[in-house]
C-alpha atoms as a PDB file:
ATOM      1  CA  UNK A   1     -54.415 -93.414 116.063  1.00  0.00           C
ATOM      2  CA  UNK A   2     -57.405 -95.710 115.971  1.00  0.00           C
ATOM      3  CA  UNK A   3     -60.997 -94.537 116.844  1.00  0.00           C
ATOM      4  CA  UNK A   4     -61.083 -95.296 120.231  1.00  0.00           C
ATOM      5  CA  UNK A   5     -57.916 -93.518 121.276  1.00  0.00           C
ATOM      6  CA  UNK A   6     -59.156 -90.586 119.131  1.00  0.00           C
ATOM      7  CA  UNK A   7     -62.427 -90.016 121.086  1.00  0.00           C
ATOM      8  CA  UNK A   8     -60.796 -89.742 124.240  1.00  0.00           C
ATOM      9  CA  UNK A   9     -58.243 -87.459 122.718  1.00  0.00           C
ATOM     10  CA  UNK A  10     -60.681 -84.975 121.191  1.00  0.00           C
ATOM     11  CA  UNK A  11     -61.053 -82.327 123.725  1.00  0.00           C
ATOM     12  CA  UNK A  12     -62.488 -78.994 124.168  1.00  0.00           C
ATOM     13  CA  UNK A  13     -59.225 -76.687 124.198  1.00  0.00           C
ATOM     14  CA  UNK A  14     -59.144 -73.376 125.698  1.00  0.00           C
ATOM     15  CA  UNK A  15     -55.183 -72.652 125.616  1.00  0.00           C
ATOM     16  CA  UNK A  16     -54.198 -71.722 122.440  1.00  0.00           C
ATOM     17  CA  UNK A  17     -50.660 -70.866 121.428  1.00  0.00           C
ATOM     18  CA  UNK A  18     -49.538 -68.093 118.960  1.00  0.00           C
ATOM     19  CA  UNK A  19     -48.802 -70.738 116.158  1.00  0.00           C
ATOM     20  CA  UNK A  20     -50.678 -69.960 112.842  1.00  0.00           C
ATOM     21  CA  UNK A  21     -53.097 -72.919 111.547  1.00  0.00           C
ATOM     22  CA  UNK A  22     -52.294 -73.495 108.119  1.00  0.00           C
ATOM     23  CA  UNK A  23     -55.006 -73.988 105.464  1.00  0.00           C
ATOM     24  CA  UNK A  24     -54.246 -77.664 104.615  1.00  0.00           C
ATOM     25  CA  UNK A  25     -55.105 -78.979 107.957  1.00  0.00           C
ATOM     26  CA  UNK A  26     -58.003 -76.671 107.882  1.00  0.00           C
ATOM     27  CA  UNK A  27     -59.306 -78.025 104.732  1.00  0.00           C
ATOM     28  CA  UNK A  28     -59.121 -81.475 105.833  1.00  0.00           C
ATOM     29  CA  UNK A  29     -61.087 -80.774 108.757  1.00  0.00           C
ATOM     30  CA  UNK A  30     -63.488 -78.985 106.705  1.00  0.00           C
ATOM     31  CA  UNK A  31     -63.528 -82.183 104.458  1.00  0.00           C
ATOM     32  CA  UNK A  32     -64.287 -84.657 107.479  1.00  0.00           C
ATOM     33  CA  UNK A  33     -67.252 -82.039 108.279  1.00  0.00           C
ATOM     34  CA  UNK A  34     -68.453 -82.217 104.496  1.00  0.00           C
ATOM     35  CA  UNK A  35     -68.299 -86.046 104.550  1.00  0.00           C
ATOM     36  CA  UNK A  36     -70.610 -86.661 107.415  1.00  0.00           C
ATOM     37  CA  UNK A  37     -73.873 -87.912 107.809  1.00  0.00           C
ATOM     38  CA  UNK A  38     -76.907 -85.677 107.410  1.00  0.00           C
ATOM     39  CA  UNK A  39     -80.598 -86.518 106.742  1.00  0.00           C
ATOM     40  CA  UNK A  40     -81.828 -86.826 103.745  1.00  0.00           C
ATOM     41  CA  UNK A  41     -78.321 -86.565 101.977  1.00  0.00           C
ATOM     42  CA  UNK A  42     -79.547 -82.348 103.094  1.00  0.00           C
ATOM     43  CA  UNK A  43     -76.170 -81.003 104.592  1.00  0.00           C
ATOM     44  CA  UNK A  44     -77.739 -78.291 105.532  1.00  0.00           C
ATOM     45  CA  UNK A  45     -74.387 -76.570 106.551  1.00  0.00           C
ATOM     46  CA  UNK A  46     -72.387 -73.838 105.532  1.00  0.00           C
ATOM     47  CA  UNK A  47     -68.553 -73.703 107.605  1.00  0.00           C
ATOM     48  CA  UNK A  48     -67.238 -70.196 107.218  1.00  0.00           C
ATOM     49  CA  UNK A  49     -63.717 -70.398 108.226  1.00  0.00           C
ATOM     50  CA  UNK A  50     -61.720 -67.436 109.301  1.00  0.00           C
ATOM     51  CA  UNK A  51     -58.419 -67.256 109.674  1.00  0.00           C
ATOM     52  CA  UNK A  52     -57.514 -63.632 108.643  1.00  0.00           C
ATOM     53  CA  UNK A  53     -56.505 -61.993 112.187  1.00  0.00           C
ATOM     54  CA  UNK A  54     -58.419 -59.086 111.968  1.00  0.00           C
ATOM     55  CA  UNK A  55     -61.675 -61.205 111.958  1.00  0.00           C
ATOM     56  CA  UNK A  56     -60.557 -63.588 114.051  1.00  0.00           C
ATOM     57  CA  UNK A  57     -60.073 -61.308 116.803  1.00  0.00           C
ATOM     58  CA  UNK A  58     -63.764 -59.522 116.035  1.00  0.00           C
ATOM     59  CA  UNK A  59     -64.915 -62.907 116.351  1.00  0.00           C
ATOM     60  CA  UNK A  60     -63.314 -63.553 119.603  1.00  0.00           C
ATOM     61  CA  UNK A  61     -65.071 -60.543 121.035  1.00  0.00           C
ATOM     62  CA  UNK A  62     -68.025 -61.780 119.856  1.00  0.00           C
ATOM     63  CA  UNK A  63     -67.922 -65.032 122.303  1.00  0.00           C
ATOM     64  CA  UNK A  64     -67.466 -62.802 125.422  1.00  0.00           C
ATOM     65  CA  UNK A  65     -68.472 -59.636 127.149  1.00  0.00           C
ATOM     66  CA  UNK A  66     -67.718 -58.103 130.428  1.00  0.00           C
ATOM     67  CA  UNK A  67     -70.438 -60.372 131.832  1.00  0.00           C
ATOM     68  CA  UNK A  68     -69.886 -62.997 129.917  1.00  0.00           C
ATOM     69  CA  UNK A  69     -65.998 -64.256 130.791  1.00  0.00           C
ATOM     70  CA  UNK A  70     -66.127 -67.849 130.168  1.00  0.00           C
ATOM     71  CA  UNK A  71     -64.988 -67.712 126.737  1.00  0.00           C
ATOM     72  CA  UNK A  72     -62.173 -64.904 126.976  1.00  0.00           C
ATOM     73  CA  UNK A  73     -60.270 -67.996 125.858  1.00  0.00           C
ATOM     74  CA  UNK A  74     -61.082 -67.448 122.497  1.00  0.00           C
ATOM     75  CA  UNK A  75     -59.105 -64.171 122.279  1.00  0.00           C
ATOM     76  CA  UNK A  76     -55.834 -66.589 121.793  1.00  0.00           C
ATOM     77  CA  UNK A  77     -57.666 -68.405 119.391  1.00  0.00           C
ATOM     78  CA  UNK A  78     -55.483 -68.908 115.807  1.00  0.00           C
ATOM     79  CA  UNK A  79     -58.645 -69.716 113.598  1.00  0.00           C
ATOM     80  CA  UNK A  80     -62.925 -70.072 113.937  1.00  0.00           C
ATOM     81  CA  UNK A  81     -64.852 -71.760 112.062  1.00  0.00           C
ATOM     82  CA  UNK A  82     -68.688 -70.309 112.294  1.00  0.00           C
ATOM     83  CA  UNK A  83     -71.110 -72.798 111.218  1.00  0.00           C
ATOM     84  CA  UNK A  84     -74.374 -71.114 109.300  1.00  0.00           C
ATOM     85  CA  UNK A  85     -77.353 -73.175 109.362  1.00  0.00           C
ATOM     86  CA  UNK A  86     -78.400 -73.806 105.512  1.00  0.00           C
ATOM     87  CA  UNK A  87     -82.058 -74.874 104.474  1.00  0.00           C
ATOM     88  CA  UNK A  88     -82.064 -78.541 103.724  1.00  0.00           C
ATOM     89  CA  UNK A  89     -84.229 -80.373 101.243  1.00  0.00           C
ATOM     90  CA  UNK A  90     -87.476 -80.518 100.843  1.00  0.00           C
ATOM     91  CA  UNK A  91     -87.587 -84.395 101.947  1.00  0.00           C
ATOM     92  CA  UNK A  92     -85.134 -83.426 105.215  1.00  0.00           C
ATOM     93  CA  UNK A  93     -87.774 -80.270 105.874  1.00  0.00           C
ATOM     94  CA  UNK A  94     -90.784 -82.651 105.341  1.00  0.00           C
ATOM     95  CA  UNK A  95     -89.359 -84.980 107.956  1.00  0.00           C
ATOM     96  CA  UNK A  96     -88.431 -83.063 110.529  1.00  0.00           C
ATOM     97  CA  UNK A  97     -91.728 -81.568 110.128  1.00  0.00           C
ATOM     98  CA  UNK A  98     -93.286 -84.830 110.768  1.00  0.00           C
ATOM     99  CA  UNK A  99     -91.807 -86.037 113.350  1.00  0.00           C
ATOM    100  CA  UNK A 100     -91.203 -82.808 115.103  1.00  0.00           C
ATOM    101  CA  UNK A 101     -87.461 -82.905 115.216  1.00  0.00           C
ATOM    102  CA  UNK A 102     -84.873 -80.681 113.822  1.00  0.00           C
ATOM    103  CA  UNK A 103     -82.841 -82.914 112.304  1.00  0.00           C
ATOM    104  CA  UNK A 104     -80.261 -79.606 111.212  1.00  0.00           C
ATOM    105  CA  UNK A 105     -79.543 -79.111 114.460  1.00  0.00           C
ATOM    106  CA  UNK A 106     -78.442 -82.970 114.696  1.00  0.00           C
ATOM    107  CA  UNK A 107     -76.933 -82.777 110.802  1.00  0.00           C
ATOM    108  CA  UNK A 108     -74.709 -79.533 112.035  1.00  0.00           C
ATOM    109  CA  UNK A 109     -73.762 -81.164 115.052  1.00  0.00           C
ATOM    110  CA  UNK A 110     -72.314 -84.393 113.363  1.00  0.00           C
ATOM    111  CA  UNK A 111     -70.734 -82.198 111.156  1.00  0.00           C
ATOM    112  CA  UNK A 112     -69.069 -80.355 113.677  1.00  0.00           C
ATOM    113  CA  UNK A 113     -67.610 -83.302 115.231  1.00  0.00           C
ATOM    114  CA  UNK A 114     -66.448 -84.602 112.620  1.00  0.00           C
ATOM    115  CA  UNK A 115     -64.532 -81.535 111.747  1.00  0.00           C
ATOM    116  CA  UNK A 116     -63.529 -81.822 115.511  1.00  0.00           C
ATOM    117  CA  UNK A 117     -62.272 -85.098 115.539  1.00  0.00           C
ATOM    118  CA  UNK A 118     -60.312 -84.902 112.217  1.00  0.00           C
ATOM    119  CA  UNK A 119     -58.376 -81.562 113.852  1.00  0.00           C
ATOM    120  CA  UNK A 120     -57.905 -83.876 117.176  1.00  0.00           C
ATOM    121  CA  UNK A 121     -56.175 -86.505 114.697  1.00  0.00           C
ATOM    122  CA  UNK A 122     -54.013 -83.546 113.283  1.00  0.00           C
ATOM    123  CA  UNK A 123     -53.113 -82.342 117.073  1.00  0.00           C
ATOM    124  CA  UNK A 124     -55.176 -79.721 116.443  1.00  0.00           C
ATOM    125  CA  UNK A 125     -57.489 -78.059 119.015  1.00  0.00           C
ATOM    126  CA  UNK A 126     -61.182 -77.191 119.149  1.00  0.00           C
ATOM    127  CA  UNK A 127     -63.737 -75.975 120.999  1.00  0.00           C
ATOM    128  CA  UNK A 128     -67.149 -75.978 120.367  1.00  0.00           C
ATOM    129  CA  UNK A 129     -68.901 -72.555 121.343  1.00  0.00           C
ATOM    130  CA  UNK A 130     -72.674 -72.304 121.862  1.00  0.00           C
ATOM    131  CA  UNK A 131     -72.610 -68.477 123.076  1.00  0.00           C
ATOM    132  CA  UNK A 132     -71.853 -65.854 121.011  1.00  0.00           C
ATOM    133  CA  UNK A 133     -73.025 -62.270 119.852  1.00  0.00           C
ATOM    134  CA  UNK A 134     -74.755 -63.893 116.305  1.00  0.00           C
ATOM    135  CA  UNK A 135     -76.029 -60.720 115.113  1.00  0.00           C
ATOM    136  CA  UNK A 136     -72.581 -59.136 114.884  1.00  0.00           C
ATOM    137  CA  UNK A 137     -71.249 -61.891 113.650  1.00  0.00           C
ATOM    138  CA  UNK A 138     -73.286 -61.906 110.832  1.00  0.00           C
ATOM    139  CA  UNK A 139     -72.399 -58.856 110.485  1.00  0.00           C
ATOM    140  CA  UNK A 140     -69.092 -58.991 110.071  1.00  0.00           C
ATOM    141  CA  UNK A 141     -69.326 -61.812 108.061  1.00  0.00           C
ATOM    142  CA  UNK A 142     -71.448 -61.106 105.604  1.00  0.00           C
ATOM    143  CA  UNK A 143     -73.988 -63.551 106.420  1.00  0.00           C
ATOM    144  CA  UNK A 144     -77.801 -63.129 104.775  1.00  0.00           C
ATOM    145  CA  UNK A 145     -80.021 -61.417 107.963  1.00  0.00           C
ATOM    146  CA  UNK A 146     -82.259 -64.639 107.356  1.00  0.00           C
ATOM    147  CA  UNK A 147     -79.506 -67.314 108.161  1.00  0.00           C
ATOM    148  CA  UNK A 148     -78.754 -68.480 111.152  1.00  0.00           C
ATOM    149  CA  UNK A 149     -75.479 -68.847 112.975  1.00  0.00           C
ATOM    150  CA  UNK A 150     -75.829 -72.356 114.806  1.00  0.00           C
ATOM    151  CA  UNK A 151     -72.307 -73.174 116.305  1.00  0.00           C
ATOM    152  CA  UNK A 152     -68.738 -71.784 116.259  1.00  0.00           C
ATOM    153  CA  UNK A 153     -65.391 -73.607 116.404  1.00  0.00           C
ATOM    154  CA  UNK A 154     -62.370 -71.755 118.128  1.00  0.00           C
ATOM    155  CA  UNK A 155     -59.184 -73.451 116.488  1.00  0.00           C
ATOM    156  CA  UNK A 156     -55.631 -73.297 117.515  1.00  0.00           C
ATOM    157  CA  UNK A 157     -53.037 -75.172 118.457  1.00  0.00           C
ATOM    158  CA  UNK A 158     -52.914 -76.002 122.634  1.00  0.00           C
ATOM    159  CA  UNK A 159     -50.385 -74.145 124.461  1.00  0.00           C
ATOM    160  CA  UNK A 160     -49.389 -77.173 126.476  1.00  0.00           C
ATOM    161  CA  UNK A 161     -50.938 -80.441 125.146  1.00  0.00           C
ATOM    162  CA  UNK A 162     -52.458 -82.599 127.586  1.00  0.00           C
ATOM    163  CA  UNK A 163     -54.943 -84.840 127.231  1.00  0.00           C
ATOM    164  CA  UNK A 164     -57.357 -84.845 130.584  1.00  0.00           C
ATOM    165  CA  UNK A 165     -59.561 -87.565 131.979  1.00  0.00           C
ATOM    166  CA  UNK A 166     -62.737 -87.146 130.747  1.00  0.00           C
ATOM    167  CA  UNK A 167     -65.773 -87.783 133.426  1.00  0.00           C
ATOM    168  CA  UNK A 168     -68.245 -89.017 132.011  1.00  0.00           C
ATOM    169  CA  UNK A 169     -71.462 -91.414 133.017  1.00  0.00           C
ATOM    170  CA  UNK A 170     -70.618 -94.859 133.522  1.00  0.00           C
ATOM    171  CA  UNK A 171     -71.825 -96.981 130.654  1.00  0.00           C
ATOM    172  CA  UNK A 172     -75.168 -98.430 133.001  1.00  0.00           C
ATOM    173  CA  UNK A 173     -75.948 -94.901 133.640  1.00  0.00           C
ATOM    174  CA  UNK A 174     -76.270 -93.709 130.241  1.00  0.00           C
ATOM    175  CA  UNK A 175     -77.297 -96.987 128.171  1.00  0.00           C
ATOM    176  CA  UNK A 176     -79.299 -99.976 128.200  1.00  0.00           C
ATOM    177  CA  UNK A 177     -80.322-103.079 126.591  1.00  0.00           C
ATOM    178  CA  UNK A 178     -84.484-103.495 125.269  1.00  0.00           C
ATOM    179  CA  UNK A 179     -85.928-101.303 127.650  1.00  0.00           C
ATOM    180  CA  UNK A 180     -85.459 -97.728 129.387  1.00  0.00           C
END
């Protein structure tokens, strides 16, 4: 599929089946993620990927709560990847500091699409989640009390593939030419 039809693909799934993700096509997601951009050459990333059920299904309940419903979804989830921000380099720190930007917010999120778009080319789905329990996940992970958890990826195959039309700005809206 060429680049174009890929970016309209890529979609944020929330029916998963049953089916199992195997490890291959996880690893060449996690390759895409570990070949993208990222100032300063920093990758300040570390992609913990679970796919042992028992975790995944702590993890779920870690994205929802009883007032918190909008990602129940994740409780059919086959996979997750949890994204731990990492410290980058000294340069990458120095810059951000400078210019008063966090550039491993905008490293992780590259990352993650690119690990999203390479699972959307293997008719895989994704969805990015922004809300979670971090504390227990770190927790249950294992993950230092001084890292942070930035993003998580809920992975599974859809239930019943369709691709959706995507509304979205139109192109004057969101863009120009020179000027604001």
């Amino acid at each position: 599929m060429d680049f174009t039809e890929l970016v309209k693909t890529r979609q944020s799934v929330r029916n998963f089946n049953s089916k199992p993700v195997e490890r291959d096509i996880l690893n060449k997601c996690i390759e895409a993620a570990r070949m993208s951009p990222s100032a300063c050459n920093a990758q300040p990333w570390k992609f913990i990927v679970i796919d042992e059920q028992d975790l995944v299904r702590r993890i779920a309940l870690c994205t929802h709560s009883a007032a918190v419903k909008f990602n129940k979804f994740t409780d059919k989830a086959a996979a997750f990847a949890v994204v731990v921000i990492e410290p980058g380099t000294i340069a990458s720190r120095a810059g951000a500091l400078l210019s008063n930007s966090d550039y491993a917010l905008m490293d992780m999120g590259m990352a993650v699409e690119h690990f999203c778009l390479q699972a959307a080319e293997l008719n895989l789905g994704t969805c990015i989640i922004g809300w979670c329990r971090r504390n227990e996940i770190k927790k249950i992970l294992d993950i230092p009390i001084k890292k942070k958890v930035g993003l998580l990826i809920a992975i599974g195959y859809e239930d019943e593939p369709m691709v959706r039309d995507k509304i979205r700005k139109s192109t004057n809206e969101m863009s120009s030419y020179n000027k604001y």
